[in-house]
C-alpha atoms as a PDB file:
ATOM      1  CA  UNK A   1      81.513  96.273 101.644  1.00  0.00           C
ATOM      2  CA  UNK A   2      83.475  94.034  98.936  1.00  0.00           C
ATOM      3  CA  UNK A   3      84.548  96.988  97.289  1.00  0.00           C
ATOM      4  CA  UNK A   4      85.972  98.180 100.514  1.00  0.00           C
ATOM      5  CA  UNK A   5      87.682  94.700 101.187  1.00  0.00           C
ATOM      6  CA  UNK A   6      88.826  94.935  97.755  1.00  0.00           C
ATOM      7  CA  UNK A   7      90.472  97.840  97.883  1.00  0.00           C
ATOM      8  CA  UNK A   8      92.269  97.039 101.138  1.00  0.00           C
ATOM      9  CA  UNK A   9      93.541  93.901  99.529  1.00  0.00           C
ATOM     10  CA  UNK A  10      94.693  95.939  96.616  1.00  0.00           C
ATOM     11  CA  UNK A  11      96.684  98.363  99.116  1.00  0.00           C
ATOM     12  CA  UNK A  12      98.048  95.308 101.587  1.00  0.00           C
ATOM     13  CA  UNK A  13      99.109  93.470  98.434  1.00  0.00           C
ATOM     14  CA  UNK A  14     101.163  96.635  97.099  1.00  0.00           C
ATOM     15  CA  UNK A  15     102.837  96.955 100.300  1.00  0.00           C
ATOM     16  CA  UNK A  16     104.137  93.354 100.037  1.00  0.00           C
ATOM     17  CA  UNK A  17     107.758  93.612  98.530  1.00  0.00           C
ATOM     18  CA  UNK A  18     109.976  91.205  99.613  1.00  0.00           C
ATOM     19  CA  UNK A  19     113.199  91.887 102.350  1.00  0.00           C
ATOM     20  CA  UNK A  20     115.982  89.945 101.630  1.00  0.00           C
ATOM     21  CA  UNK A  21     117.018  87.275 104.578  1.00  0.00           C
ATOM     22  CA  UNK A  22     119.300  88.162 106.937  1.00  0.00           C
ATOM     23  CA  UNK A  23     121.591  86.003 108.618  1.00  0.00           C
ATOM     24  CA  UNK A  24     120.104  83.240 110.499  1.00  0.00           C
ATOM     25  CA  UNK A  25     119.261  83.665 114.466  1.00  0.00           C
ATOM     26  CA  UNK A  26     121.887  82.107 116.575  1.00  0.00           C
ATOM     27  CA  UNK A  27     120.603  79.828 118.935  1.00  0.00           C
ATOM     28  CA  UNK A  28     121.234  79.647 123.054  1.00  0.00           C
ATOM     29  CA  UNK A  29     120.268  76.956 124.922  1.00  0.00           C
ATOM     30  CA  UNK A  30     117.248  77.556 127.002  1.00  0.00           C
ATOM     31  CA  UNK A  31     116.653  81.470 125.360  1.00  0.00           C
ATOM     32  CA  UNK A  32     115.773  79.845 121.955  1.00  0.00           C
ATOM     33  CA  UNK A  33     116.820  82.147 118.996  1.00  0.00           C
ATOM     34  CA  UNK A  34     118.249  85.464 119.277  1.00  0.00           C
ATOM     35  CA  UNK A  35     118.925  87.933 116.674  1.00  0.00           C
ATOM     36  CA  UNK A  36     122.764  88.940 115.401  1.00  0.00           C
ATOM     37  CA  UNK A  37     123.635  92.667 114.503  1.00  0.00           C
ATOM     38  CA  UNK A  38     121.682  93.523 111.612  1.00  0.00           C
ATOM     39  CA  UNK A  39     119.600  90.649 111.015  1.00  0.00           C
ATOM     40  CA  UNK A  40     116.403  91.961 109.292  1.00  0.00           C
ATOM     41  CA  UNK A  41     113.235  89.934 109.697  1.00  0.00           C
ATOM     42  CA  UNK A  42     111.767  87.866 106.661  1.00  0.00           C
ATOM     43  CA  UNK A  43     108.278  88.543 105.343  1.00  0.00           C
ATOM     44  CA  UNK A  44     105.302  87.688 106.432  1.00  0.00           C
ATOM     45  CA  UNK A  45     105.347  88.315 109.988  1.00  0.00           C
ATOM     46  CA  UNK A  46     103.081  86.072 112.407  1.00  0.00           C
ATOM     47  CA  UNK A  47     103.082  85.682 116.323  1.00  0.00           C
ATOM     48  CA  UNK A  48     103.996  83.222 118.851  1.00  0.00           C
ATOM     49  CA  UNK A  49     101.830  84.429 121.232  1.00  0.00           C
ATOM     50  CA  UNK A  50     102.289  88.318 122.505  1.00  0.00           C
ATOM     51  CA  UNK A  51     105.397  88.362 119.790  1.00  0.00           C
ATOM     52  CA  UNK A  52     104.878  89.335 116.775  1.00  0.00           C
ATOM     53  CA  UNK A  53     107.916  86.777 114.809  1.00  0.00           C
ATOM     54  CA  UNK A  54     109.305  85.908 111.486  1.00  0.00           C
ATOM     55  CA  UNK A  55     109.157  82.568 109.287  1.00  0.00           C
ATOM     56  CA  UNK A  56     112.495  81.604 110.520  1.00  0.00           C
ATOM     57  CA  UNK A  57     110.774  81.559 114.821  1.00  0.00           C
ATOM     58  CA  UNK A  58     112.636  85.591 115.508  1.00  0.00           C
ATOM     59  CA  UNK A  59     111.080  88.105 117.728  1.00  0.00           C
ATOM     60  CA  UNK A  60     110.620  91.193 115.481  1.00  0.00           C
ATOM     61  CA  UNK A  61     110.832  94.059 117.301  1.00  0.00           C
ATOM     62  CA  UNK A  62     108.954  96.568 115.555  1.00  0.00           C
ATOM     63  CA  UNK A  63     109.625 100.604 116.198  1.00  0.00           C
ATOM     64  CA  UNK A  64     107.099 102.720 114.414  1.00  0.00           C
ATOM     65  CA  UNK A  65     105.486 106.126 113.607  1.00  0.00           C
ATOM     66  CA  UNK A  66     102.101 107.765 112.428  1.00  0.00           C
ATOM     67  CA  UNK A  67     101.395 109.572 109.213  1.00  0.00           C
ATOM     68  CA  UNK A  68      98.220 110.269 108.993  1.00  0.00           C
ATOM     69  CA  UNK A  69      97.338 113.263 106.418  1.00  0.00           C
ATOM     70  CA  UNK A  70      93.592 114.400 107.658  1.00  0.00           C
ATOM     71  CA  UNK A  71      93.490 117.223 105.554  1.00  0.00           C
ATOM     72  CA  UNK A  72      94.925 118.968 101.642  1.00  0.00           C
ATOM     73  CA  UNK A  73      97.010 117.785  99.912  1.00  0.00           C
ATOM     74  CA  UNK A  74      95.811 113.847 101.578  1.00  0.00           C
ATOM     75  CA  UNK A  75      98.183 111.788 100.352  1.00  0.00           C
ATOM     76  CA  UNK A  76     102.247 111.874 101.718  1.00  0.00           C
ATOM     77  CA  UNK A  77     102.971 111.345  98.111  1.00  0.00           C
ATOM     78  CA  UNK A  78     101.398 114.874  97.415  1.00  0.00           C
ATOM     79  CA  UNK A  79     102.759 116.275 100.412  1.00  0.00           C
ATOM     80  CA  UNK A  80     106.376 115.517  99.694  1.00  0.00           C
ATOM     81  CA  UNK A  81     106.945 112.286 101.271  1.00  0.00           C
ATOM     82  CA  UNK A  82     109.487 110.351  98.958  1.00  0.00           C
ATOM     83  CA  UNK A  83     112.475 107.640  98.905  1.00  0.00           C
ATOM     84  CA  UNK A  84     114.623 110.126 100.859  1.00  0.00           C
ATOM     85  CA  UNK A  85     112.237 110.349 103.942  1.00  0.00           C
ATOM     86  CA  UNK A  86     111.700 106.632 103.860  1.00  0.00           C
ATOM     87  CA  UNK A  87     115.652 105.966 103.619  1.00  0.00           C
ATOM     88  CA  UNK A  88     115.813 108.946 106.519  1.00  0.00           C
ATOM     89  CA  UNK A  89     113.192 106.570 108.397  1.00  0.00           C
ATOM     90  CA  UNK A  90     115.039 103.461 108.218  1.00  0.00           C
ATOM     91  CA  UNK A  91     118.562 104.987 109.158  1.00  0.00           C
ATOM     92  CA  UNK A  92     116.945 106.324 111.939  1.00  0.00           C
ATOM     93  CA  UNK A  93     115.662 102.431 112.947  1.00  0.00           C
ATOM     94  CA  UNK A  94     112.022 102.737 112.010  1.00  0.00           C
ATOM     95  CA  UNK A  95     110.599  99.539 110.702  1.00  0.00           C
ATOM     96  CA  UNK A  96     107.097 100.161 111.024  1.00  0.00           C
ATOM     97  CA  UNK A  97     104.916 103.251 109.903  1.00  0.00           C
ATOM     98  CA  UNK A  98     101.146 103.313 110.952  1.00  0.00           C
ATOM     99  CA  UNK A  99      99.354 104.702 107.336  1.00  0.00           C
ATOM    100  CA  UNK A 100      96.192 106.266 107.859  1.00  0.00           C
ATOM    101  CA  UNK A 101      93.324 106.213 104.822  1.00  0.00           C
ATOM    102  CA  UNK A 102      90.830 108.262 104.802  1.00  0.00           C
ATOM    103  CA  UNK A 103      87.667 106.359 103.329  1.00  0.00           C
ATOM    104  CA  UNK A 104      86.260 110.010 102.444  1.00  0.00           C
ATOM    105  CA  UNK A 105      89.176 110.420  99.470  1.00  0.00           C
ATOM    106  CA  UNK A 106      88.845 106.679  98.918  1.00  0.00           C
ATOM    107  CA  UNK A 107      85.242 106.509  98.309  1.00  0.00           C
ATOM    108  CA  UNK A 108      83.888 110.569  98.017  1.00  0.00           C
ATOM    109  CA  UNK A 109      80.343 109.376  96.360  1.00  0.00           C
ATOM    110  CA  UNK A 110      79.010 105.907  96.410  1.00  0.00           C
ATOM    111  CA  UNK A 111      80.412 103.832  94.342  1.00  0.00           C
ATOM    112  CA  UNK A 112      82.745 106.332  92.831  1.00  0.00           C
ATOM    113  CA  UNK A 113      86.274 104.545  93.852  1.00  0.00           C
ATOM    114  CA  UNK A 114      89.425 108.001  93.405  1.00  0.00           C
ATOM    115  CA  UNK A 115      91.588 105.300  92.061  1.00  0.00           C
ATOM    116  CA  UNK A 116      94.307 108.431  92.218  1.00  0.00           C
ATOM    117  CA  UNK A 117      94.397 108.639  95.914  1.00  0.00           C
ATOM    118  CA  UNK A 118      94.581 104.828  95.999  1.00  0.00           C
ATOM    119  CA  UNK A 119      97.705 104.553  93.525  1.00  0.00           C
ATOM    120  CA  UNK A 120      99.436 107.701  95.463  1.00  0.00           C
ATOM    121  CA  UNK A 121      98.926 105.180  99.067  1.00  0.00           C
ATOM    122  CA  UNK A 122      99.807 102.008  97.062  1.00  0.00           C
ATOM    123  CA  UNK A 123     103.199 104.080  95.919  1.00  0.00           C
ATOM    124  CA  UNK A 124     103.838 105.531  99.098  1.00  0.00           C
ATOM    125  CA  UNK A 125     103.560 101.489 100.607  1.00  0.00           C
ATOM    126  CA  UNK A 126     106.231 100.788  98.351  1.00  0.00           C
ATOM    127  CA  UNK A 127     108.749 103.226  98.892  1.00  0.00           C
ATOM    128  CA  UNK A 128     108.835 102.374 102.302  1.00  0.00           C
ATOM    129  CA  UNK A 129     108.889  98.432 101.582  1.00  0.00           C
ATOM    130  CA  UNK A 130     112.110  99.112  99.606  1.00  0.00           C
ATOM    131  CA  UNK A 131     113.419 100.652 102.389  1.00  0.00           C
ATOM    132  CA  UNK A 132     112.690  97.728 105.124  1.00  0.00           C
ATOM    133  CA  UNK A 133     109.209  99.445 106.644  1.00  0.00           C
ATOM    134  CA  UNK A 134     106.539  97.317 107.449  1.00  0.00           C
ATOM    135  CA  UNK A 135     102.709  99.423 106.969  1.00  0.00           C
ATOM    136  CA  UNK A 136     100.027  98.962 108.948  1.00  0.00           C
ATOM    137  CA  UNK A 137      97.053 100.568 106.735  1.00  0.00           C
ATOM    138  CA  UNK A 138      94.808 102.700 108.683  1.00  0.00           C
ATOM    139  CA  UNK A 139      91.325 103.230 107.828  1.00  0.00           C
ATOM    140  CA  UNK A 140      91.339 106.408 109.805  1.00  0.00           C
ATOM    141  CA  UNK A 141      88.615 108.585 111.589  1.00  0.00           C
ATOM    142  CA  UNK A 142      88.103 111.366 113.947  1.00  0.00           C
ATOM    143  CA  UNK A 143      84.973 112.364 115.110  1.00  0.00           C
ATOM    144  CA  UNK A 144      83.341 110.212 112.310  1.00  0.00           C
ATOM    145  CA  UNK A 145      83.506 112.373 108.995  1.00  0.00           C
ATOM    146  CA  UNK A 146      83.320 115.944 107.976  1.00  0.00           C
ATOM    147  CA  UNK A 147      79.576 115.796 108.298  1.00  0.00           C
ATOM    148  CA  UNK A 148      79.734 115.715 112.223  1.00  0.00           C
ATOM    149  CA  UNK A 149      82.717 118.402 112.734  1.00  0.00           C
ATOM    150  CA  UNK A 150      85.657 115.604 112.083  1.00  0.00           C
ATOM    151  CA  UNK A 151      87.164 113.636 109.377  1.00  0.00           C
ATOM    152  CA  UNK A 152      87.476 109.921 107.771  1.00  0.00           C
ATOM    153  CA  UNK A 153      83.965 109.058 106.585  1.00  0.00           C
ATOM    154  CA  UNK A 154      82.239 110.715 103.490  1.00  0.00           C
ATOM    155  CA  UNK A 155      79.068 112.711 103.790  1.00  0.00           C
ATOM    156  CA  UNK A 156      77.352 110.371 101.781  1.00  0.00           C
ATOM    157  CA  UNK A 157      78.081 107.645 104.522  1.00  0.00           C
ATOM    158  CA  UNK A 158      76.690 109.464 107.619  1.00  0.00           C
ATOM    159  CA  UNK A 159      73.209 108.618 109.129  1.00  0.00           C
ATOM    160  CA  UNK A 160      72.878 111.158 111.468  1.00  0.00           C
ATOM    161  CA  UNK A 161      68.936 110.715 111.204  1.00  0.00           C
ATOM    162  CA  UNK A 162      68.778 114.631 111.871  1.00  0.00           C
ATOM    163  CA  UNK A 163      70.231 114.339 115.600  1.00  0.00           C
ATOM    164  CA  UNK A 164      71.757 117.790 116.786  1.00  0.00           C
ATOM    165  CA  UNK A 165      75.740 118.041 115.550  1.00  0.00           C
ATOM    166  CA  UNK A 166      76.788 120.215 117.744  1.00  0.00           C
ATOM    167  CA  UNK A 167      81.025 121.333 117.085  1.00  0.00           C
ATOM    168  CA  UNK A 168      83.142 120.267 120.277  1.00  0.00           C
ATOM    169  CA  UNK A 169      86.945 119.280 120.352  1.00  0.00           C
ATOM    170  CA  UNK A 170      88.462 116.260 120.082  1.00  0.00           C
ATOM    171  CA  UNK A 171      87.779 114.169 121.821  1.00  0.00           C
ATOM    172  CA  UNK A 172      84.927 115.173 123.399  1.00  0.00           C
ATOM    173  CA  UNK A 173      82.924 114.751 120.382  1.00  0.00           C
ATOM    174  CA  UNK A 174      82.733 111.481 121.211  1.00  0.00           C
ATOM    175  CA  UNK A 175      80.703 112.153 123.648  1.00  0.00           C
ATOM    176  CA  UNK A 176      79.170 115.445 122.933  1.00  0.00           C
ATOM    177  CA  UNK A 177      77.951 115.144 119.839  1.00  0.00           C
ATOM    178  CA  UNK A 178      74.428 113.464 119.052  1.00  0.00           C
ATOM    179  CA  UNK A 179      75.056 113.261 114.935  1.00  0.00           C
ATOM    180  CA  UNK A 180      78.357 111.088 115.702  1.00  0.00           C
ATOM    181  CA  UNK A 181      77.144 108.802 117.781  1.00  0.00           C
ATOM    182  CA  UNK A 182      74.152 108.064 115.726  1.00  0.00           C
ATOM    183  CA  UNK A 183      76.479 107.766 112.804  1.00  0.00           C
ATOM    184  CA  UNK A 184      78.478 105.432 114.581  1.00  0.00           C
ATOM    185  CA  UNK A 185      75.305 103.463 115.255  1.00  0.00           C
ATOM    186  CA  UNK A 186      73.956 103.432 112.322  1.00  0.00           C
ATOM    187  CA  UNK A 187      77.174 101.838 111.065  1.00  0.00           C
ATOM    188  CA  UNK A 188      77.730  99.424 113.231  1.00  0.00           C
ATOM    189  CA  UNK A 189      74.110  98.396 113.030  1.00  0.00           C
ATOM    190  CA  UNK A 190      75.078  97.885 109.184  1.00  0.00           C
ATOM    191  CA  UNK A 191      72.003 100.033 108.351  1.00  0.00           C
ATOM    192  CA  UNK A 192      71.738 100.588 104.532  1.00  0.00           C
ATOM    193  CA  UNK A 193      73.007 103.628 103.211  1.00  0.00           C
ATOM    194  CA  UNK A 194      72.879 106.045  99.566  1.00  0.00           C
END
């Protein structure tokens, strides 16, 4: 488990390049600060209750998408992603991008850490700070792992205890499919694995 924190501190802490302030909100009386034209929020963000906000008290408003690679090549670095499709992103007014990593390439045997696949994340995090794009990291799962018919968790991490693992589609898996949700338990239960 610290290794696992560790390496999402490693991944957060890449991600964290700092935007340059914008101009400052203009306030009206009784609507409390508004943004001007082109104001960019300063890092880190926090919330005033359902909003998430800036340092300076702004609403940020964030407008995202998903990239999630479940499958070869694993990594948007490998798969092409680069400063032009971040700088296409941000023209297009994304701020946000939803990151998905897949603890079976962080972590394929126990113990065994693919610092590769980490630095190609921790890069991608950065090209899309320079451009303005907050990441939320995503440790992301389907159906559990490869070892129950989806993808996310290693083998090596899935306590099945010999339940039937029957294929079905997402997402009835979930509810299909004995293996998974013993896996699921098993984790959750924090029962010791390999």
């Amino acid at each position: 488990m610290r290794r696992l924190v560790a390496v999402a501190l490693m991944l957060l802490s890449a991600g964290c390049v700092p935007l340059p302030q914008g101009p400052r909100p203009v306030a009206r009386p009784g609507f409390g600060p508004v943004w001007t034209h082109g104001a960019r929020p300063v890092r880190p963000l926090g919330h005033a209750g359902r909003w998430f906000t800036d340092p300076t008290g702004r609403v940020v408003m964030l407008r995202g998408l998903n990239f999630v690679e479940k499958w070869a090549p694993y990594t948007p670095e490998a798969d092409g992603f680069d400063d032009d499709d971040a700088a296409l992103l941000a023209a297009n007014g994304f701020n946000a991008l939803r990151l998905g990593v897949s603890f079976e390439f962080v972590m394929p045997a126990p113990g065994q850490v693919d610092r590769d696949y980490l630095k190609s994340i921790a890069k991608t995090v950065r090209i899309l700070g320079r451009h303005d794009i907050y990441v939320l990291l995503d440790f992301h799962q389907d159906g559990w792992g490869p070892a129950t018919n989806g993808n996310g968790m290693p083998a090596w991490a899935t306590l099945t205890d010999g339940l039937p693992n029957p294929p079905a589609e997402f997402p009835l898996y979930y509810v299909q499919n004995p293996a998974l949700q013993r896996a699921f338990d098993n984790f959750w239960a924090n029962r010791p694995g390999p």
